[in-house]
Protein backbone atom coordinates (compact mmCIF):
# COMPACT_ATOMS: atom_id res chain seq x y z
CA UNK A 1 13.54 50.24 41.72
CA UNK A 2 14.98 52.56 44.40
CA UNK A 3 18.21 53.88 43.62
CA UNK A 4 21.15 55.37 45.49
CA UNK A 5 22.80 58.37 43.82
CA UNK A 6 25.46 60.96 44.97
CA UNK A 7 25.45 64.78 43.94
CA UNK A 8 29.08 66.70 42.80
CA UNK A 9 29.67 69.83 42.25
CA UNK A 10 32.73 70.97 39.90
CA UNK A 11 33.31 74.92 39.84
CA UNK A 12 29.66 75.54 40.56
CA UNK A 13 28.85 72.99 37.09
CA UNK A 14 26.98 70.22 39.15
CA UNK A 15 26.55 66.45 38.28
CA UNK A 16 24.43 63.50 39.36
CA UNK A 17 26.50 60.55 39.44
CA UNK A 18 25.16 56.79 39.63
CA UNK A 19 27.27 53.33 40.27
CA UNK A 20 25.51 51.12 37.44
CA UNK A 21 28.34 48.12 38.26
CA UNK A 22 26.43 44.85 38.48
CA UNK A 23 22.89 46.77 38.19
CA UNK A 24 20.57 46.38 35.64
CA UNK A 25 19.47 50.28 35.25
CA UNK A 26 17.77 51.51 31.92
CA UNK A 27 18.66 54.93 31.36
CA UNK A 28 17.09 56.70 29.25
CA UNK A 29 16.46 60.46 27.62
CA UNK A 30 12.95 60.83 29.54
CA UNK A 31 15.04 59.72 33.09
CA UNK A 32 17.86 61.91 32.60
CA UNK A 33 15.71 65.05 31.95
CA UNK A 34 13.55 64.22 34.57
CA UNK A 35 16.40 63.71 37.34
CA UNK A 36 18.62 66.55 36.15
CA UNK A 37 15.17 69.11 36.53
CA UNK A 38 15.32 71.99 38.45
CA UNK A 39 11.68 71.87 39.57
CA UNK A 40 10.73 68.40 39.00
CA UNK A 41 13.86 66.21 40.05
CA UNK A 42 17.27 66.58 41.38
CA UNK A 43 18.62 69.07 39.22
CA UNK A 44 22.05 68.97 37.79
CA UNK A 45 23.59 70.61 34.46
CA UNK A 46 24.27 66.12 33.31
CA UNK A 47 24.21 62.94 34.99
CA UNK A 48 27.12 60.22 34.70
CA UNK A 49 27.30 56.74 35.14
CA UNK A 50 29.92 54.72 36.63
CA UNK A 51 30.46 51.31 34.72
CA UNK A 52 32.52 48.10 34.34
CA UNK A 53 35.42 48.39 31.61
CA UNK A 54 37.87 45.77 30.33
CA UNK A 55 41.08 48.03 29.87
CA UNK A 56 40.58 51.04 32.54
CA UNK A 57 39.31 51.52 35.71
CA UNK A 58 35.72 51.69 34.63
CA UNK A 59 33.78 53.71 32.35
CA UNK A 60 32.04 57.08 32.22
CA UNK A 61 29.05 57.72 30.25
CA UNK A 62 27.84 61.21 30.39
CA UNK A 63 24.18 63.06 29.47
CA UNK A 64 23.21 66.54 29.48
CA UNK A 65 20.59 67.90 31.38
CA UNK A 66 18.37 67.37 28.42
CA UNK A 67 18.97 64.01 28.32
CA UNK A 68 21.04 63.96 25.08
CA UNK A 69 24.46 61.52 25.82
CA UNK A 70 27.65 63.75 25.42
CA UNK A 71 31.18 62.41 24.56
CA UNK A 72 32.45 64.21 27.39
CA UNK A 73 32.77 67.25 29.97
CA UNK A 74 35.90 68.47 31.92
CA UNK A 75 34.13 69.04 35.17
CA UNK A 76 32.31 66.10 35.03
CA UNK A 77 35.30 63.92 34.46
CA UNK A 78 36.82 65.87 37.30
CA UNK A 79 33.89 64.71 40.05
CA UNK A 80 33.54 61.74 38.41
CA UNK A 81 37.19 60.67 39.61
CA UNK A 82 36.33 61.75 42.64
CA UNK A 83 33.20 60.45 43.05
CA UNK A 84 35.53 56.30 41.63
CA UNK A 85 38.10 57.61 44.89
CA UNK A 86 34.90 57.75 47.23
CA UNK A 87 33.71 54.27 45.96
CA UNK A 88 36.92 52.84 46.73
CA UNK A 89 38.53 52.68 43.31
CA UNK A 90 41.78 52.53 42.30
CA UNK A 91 44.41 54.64 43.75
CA UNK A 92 45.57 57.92 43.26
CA UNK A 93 45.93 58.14 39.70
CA UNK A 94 42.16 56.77 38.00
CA UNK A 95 42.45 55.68 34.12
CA UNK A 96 38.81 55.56 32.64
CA UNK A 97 37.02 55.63 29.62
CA UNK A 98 34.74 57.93 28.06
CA UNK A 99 32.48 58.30 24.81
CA UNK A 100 35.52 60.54 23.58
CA UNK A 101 38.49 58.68 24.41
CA UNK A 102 40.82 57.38 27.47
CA UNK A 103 41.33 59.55 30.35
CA UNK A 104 43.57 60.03 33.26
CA UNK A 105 42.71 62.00 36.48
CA UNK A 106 45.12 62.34 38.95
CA UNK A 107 43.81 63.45 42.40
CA UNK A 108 46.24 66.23 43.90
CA UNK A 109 44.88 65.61 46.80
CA UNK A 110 41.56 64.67 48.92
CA UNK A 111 39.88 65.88 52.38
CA UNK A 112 36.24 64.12 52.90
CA UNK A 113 34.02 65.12 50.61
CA UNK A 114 36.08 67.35 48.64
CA UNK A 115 39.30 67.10 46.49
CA UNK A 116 41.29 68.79 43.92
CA UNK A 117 41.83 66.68 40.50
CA UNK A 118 44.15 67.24 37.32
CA UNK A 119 41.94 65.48 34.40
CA UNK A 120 43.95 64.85 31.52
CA UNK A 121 42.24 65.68 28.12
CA UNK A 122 42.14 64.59 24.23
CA UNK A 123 44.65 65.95 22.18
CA UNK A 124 43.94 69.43 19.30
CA UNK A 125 45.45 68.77 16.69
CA UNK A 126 43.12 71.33 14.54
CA UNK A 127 41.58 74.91 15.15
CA UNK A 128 39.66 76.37 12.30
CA UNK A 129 39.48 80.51 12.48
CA UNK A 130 36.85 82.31 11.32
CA UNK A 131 36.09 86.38 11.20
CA UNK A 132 36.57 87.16 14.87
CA UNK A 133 35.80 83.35 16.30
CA UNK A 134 37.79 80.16 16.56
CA UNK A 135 36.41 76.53 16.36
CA UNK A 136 37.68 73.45 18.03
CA UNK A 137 37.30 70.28 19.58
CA UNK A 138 38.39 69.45 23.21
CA UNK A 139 36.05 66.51 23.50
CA UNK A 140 33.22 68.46 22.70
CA UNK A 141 33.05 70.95 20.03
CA UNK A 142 33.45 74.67 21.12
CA UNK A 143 32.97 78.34 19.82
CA UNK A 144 35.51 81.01 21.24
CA UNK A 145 35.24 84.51 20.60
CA UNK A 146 37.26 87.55 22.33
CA UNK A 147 35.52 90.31 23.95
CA UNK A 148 36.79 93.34 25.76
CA UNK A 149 34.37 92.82 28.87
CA UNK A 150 32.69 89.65 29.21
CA UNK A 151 30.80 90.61 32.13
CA UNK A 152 28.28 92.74 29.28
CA UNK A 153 28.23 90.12 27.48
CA UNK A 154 24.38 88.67 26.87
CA UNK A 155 25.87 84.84 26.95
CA UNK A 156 22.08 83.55 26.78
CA UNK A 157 20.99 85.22 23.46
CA UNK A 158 24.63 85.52 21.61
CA UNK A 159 24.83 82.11 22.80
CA UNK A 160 21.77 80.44 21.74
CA UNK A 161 22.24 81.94 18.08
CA UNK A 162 25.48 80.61 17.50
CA UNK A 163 24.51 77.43 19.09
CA UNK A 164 21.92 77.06 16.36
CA UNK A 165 23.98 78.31 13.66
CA UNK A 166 23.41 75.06 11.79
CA UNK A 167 24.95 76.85 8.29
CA UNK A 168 28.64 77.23 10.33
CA UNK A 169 27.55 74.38 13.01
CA UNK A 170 25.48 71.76 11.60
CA UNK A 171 25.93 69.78 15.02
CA UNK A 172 25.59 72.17 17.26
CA UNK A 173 28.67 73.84 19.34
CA UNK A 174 29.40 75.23 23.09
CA UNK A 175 30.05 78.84 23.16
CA UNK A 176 32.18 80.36 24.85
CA UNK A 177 33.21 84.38 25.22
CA UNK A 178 36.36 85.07 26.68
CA UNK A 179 37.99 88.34 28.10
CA UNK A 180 42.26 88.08 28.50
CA UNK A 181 42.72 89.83 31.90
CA UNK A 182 46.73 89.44 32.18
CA UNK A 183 49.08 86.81 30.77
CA UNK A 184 47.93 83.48 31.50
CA UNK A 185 44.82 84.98 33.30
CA UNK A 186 41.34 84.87 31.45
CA UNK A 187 37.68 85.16 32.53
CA UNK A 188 35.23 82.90 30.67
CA UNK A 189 31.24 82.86 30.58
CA UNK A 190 29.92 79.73 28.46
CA UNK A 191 26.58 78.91 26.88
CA UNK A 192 26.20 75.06 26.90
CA UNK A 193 24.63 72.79 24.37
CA UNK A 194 22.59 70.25 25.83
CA UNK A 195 21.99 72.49 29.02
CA UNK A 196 20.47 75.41 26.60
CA UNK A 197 21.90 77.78 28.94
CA UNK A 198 24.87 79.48 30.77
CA UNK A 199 26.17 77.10 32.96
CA UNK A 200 28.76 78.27 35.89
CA UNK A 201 31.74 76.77 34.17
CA UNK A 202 32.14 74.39 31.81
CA UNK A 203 35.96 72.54 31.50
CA UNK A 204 35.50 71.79 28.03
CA UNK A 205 35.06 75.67 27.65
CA UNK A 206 37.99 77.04 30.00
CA UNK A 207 40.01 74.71 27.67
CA UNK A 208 39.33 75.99 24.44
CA UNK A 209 39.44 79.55 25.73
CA UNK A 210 42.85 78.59 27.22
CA UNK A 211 44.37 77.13 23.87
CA UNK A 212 42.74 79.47 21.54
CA UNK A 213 44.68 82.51 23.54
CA UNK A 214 47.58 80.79 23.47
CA UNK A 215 47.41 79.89 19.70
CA UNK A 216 46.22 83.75 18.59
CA UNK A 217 47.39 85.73 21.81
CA UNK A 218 49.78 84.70 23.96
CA UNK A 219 52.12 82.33 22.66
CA UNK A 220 54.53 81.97 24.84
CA UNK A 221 52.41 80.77 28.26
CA UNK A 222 51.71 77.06 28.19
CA UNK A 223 49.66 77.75 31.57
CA UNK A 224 46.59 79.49 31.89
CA UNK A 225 44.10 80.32 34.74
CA UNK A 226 40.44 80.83 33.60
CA UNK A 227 38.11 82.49 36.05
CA UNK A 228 34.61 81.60 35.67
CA UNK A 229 31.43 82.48 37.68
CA UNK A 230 31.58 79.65 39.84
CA UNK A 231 35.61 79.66 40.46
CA UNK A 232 38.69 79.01 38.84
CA UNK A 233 40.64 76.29 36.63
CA UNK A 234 43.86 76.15 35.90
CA UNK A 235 44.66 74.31 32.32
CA UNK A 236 48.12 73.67 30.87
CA UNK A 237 49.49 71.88 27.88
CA UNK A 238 52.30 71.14 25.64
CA UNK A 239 51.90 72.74 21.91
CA UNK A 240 54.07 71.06 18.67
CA UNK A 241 55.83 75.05 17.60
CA UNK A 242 53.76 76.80 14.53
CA UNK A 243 50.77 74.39 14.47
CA UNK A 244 47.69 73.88 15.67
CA UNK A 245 48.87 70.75 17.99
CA UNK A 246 47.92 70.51 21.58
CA UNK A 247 48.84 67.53 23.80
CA UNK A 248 49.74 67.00 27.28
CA UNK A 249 46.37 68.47 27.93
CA UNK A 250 45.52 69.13 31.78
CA UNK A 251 42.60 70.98 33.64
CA UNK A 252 42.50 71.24 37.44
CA UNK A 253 40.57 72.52 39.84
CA UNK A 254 38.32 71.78 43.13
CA UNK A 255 35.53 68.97 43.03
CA UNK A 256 33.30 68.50 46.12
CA UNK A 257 30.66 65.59 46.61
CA UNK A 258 27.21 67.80 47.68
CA UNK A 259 25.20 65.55 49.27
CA UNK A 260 23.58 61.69 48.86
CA UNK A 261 20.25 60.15 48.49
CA UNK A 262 18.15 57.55 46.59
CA UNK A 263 15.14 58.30 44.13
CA UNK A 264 12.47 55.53 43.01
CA UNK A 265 12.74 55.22 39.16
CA UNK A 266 9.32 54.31 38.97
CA UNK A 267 9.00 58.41 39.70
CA UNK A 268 10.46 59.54 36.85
């Protein structure tokens, strides 16, 4: 079966997306890993697919570039609205569903192929602290630890170990290392599971990092720009005062459709 597929790119983390509406496509681990390879397929840090839904726009399923399905990914979810607005779907605000919850992207606004787009995210409503590091969920779960220069940071081998640190992480987690530049300005570098590497950004990350200096650091800033090595995001949020409550949750930044093409799933 030959099938069309588009190609986004999200502050250099980049995505396969597929329409799966009224298709009968199997997707499957072996696919995914295949497609999202480097050398051997497309290459892409995940793949989503678009789908029917009942009570949203449509759906989003996402996998890593492993093949493993994630509950979700902030840059993803960004292209992925942008990728429903290029298919024609809905208007300017997109409500969809995901493996972690509903979601609403709002496009800020569109030229072609590219587009800037506020995704709204889950709620915090706990951080657990441990010597030096903070834990947390912001649809997927995430390490964040302070450094004085991230750029001397090894993000491959400090990341990998606490990655596997089934004793404190018995499900894995994203890491993250974060460097406070200014108030309300961070730099980020991320090690992300189901990728096995460091990617170029990673929303779910810039997140974290953004609440976690807010909750320990910077109290007072509700807005925070996170540079990472493939561009910048901008996330804000509302916090409930003295807790560890974050809602109102919102990450921006640019999305840009790549290119198009088709691949014969009898190939991979």
């Amino acid at each position: 079966m030959r099938i069309e597929f588009s190609k986004y790119e999200g502050a250099g983390n980049d995505f396969i997306l597929l329409d799966t509406r009224g298709r009968d496509l199997a997707i499957d681990s072996k696919m995914v890993a295949r497609l999202c390879d480097r050398h051997f397929g497309i290459g892409a840090d995940g793949l989503m697919t678009l789908g029917p839904a009942a009570e949203s726009l449509c759906t989003m399923r996402y996998y890593n570039a492993d093949g493993s399905e994630g509950e979700m990914c902030g840059n993803g979810g960004r292209c992925f609205a942008l990728f429903a607005e290029h298919l024609g779907l809905g208007g300017p605000v997109k409500r969809f569903e995901a493996r972690d919850g509903m979601h609403t992207a709002r496009l800020l606004g569109t030229a072609g192929d590219s587009g800037r787009i506020e995704l709204g995210m889950i709620d915090v409503e706990r951080i657990q602290a441990g010597a030096g590091w903070w834990f947390l969920n912001t649809g997927v779960p995430h390490y964040v630890e302070f450094v004085d220069d991230v750029a001397a940071v090894d993000v491959t081998a400090r990341g990998r170990a606490i990655r596997y640190d089934k004793e404190r992480f018995p499900q894995g987690t994203n890491v993250n290392f974060v460097e406070t530049v200014g108030e309300g300005r961070l730099r980020v570098r991320t090690y992300e599971r189901g990728v096995e590497a460091e990617t170029l950004a990673c929303g779910t990350g810039a997140t974290a990092a953004a609440i976690v200096a807010n909750y320990v650091r910077q109290p007072q800033i509700l807005r925070f720009e996170a540079t990472v090595p493939g561009g910048t995001l901008s996330i804000g949020f509302d916090r409930r005062p003295h807790t560890p409550v974050y809602s109102d949750i919102r990450l921006a930044g640019g999305a840009r459709r790549v290119f198009r093409g088709s691949f014969d799933t009898e190939n991979f």
